[in-house]
Protein backbone atom coordinates (compact mmCIF):
# COMPACT_ATOMS: atom_id res chain seq x y z
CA UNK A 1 0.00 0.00 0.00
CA UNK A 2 2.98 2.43 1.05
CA UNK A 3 4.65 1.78 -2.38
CA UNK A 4 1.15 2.33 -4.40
CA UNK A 5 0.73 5.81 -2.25
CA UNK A 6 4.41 6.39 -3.51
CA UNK A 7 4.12 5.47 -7.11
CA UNK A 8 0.91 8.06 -7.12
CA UNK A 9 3.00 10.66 -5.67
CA UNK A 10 5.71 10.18 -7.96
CA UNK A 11 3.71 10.58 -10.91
CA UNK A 12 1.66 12.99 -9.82
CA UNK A 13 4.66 15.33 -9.49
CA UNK A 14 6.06 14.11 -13.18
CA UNK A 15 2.49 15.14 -14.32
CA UNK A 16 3.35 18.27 -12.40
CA UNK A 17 6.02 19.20 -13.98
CA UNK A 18 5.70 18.34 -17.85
CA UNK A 19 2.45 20.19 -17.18
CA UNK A 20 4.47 23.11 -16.09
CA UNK A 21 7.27 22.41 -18.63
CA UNK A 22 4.42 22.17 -21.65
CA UNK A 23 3.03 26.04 -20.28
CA UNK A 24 6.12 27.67 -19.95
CA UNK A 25 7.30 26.42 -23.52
CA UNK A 26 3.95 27.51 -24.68
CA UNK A 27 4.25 30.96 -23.21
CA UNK A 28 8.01 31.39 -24.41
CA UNK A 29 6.62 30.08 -27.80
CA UNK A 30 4.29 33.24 -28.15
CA UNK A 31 6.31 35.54 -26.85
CA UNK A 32 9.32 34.71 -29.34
CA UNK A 33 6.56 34.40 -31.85
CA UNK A 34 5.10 38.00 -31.01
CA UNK A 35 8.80 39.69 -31.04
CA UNK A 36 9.86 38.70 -33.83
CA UNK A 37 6.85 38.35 -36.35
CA UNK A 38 6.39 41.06 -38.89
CA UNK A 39 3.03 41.84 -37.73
CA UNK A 40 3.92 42.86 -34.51
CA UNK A 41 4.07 46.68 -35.06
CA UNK A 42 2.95 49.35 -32.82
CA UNK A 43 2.69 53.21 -33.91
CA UNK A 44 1.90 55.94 -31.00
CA UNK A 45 -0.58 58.46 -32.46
CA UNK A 46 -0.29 61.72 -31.00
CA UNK A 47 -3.14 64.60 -31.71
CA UNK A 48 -1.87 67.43 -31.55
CA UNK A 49 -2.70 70.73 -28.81
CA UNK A 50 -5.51 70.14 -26.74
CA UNK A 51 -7.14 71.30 -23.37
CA UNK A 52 -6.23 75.18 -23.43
CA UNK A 53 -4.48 74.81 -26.10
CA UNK A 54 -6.89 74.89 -29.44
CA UNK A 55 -4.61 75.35 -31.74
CA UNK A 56 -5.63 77.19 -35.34
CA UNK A 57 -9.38 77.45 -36.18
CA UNK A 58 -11.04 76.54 -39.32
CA UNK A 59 -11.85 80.34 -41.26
CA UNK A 60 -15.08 79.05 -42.54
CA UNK A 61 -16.35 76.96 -39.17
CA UNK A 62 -14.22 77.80 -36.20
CA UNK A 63 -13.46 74.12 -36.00
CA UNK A 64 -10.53 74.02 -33.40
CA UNK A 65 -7.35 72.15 -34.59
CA UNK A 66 -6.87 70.38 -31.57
CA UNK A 67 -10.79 69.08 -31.52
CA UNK A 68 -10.31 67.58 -35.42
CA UNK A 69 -6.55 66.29 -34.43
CA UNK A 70 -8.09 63.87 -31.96
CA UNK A 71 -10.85 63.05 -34.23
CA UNK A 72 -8.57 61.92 -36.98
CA UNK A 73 -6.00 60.29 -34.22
CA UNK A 74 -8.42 58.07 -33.35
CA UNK A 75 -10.04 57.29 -36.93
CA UNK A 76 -6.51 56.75 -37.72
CA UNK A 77 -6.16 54.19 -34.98
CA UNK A 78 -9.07 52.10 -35.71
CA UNK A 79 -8.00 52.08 -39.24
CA UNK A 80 -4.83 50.63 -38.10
CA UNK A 81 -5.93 48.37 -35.74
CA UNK A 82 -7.87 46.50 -38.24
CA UNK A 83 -4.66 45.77 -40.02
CA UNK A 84 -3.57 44.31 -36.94
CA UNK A 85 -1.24 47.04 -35.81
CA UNK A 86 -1.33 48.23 -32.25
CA UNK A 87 -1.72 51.71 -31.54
CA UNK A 88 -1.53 54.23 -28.48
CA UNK A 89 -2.98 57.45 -28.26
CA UNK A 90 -1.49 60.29 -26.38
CA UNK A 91 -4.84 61.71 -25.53
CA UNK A 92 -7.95 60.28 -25.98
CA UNK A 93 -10.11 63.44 -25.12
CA UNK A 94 -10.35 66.75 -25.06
CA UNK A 95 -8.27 67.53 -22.28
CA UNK A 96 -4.23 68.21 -22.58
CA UNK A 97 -1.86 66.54 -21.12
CA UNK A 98 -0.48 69.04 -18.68
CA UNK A 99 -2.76 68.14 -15.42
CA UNK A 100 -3.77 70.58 -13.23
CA UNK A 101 -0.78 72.89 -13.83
CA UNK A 102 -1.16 76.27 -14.08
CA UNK A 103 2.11 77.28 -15.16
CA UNK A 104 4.44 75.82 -17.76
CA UNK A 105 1.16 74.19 -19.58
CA UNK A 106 3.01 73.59 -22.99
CA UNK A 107 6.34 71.88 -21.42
CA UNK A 108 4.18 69.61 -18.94
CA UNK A 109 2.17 69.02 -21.92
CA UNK A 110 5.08 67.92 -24.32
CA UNK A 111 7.24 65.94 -21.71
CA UNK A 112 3.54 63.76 -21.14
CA UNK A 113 4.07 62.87 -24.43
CA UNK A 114 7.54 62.42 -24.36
CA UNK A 115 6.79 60.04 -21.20
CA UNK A 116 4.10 57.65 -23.18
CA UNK A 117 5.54 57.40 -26.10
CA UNK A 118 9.17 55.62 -23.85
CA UNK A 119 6.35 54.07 -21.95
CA UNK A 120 5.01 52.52 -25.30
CA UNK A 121 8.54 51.88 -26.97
CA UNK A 122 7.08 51.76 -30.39
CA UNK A 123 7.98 51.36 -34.19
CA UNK A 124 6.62 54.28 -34.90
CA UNK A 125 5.50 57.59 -33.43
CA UNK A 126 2.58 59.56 -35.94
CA UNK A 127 2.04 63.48 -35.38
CA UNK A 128 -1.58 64.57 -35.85
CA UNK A 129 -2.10 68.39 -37.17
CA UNK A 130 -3.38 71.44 -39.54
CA UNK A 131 -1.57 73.82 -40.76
CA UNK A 132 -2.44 77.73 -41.21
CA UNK A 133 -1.02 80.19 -44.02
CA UNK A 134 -1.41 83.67 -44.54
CA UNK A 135 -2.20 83.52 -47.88
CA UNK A 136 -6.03 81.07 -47.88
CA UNK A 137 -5.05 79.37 -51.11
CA UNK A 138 -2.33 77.56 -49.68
CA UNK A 139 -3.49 73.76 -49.10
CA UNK A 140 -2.76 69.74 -48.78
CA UNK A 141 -0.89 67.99 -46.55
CA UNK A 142 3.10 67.82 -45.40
CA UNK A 143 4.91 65.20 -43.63
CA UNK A 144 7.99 66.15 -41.39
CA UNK A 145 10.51 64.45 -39.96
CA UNK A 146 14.09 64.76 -37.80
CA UNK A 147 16.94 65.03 -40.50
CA UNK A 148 19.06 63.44 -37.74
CA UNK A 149 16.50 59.85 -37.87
CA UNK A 150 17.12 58.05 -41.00
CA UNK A 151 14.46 55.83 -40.63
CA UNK A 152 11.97 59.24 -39.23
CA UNK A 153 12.91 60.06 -42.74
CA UNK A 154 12.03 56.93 -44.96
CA UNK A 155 9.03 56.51 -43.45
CA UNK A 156 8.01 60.58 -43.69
CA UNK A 157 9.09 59.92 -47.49
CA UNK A 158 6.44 56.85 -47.68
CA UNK A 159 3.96 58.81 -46.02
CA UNK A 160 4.13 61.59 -48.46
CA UNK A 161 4.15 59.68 -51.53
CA UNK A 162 0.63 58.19 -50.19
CA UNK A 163 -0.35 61.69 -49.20
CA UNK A 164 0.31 62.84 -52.64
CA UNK A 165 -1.71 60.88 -54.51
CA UNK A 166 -4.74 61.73 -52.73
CA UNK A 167 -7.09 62.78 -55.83
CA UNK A 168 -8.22 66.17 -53.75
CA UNK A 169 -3.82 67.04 -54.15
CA UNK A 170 -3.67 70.17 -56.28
CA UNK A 171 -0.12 70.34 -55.59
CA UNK A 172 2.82 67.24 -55.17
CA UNK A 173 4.45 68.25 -51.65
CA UNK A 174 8.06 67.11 -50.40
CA UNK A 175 8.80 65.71 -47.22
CA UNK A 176 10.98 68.04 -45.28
CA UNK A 177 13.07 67.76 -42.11
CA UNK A 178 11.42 69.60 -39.11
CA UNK A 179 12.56 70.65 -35.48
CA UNK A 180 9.50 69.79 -33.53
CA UNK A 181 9.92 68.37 -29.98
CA UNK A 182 7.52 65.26 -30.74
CA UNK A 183 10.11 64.44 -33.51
CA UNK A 184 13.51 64.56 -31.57
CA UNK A 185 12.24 64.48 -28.04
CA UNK A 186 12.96 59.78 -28.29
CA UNK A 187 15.10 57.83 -30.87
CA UNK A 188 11.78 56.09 -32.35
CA UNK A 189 10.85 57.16 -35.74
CA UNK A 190 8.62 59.53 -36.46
CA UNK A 191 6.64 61.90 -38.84
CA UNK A 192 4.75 64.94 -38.05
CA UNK A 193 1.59 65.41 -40.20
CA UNK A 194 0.44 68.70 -41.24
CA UNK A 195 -2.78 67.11 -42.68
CA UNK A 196 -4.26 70.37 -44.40
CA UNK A 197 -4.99 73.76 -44.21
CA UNK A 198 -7.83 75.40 -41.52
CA UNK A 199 -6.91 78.79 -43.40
CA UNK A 200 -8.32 77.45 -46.75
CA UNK A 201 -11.79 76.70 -46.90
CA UNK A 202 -11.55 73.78 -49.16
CA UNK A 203 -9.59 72.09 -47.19
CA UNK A 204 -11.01 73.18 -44.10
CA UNK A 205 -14.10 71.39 -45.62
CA UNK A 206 -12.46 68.29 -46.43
CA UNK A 207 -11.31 67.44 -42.96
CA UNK A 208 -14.18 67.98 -41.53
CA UNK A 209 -16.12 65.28 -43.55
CA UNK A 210 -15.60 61.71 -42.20
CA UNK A 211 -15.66 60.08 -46.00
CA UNK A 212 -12.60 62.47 -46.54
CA UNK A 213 -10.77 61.24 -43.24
CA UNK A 214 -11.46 58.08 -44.24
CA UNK A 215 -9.58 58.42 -47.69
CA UNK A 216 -6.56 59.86 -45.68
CA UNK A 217 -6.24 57.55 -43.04
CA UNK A 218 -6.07 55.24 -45.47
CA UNK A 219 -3.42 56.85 -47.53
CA UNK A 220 -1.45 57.15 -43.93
CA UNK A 221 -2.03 53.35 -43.77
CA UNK A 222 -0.01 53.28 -47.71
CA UNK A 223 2.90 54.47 -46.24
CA UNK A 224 3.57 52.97 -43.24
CA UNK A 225 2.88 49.67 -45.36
CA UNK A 226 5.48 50.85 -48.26
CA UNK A 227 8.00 52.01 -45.30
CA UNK A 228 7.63 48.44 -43.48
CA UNK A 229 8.20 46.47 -46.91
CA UNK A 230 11.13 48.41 -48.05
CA UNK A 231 13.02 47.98 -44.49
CA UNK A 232 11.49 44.80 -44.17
CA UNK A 233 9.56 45.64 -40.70
């Protein structure tokens, strides 16, 4: 009987431990699966301004920069999501990042960013924001990036190309190197978007029209897919 009691004992505890063996592999398995497969890509989408800080208005509606910036960050992020590419927004309402501060607003707003996007450590970091000209005619959208990123600049290259062909383009822009904070505050790539003009009413009207986000999220979608195949990400 003593030996019976011991033979259950002993292979209870082998059953033990290949269980344990059999989870841990599986567990290891996914997580080498999930670092290394090229689908595992996440992008931080920052809007642009917010709480205080409205940014430009739309000439025809008033529409506040910083109110169509989240709007389009988080179109953007379903859009990418559904390609199975993770995404983190910076803010997800109205409110800016700076707390309860009442002095220093725009620094305690920028290093919050600064401080998510380490927290996220992603592939890529995305800019959300409109532009405003003197002269109204002035329109379509402008990628940026930090001339001292290589790979902030391939993929602000990609991202222009798919901005270009949008059929509403009048005019073929470049992508150009830009000394924002959001750009060279981390060592992640990233692009800044100026995604139209609030100072010309044509494009003013286009961004505020879901069917037209649509079209450019999905052009944003090109290139980051054109940048990932050429440096095979």
């Amino acid at each position: 009987m003593i030996i019976k009691k011991r033979t259950v004992l002993i292979f209870s505890t082998f059953l033990a431990i290949i269980i344990a063996f059999i989870t841990l592999f599986s567990a290891l398995s996914n997580l080498t699966q999930e670092s290394f497969s090229s689908d595992f890509f996440k992008v931080v989408i920052d809007a642009g301004h917010g709480g205080v800080d409205g940014g430009v208005s739309g000439v025809k509606t008033g529409v506040k920069e910083s109110d169509l910036n989240l709007i389009l960050a988080k179109e953007l992020a379903s859009f990418l999501n559904e390609e199975g590419i993770k995404t983190v927004l910076t803010r997800s309402t109205k409110a800016g990042l700076y707390g309860t501060a009442t002095s220093n607003r725009k620094r305690k707003d920028m290093l919050k960013r600064k401080e998510i996007i380490l927290d996220s450590a992603p592939n890529l970091v995305i800019s959300l924001h409109m532009n405003y000209y003197s002269v109204s005619d002035r329109r379509g959208a402008q990628a940026f990036f930090d001339e001292k990123n290589e790979n902030s600049k391939k993929v602000a290259l990609a991202v222009q190309s798919a901005l270009n062909d949008l059929p509403t383009n009048e005019r073929k822009y470049s992508a150009l190197k830009g000394d924002y904070y959001i750009l060279n505050s981390t060592n992640y790539p990233a692009v800044l978007i100026e995604c139209g003009f609030l100072s010309n009413p044509q494009d003013e009207e286009l961004l505020i029209s879901r069917e037209y986000r649509e079209i450019f999220c999905q052009a944003v979608l090109n290139g980051i897919s054109i940048y990932r195949i050429n440096d095979d990400i």
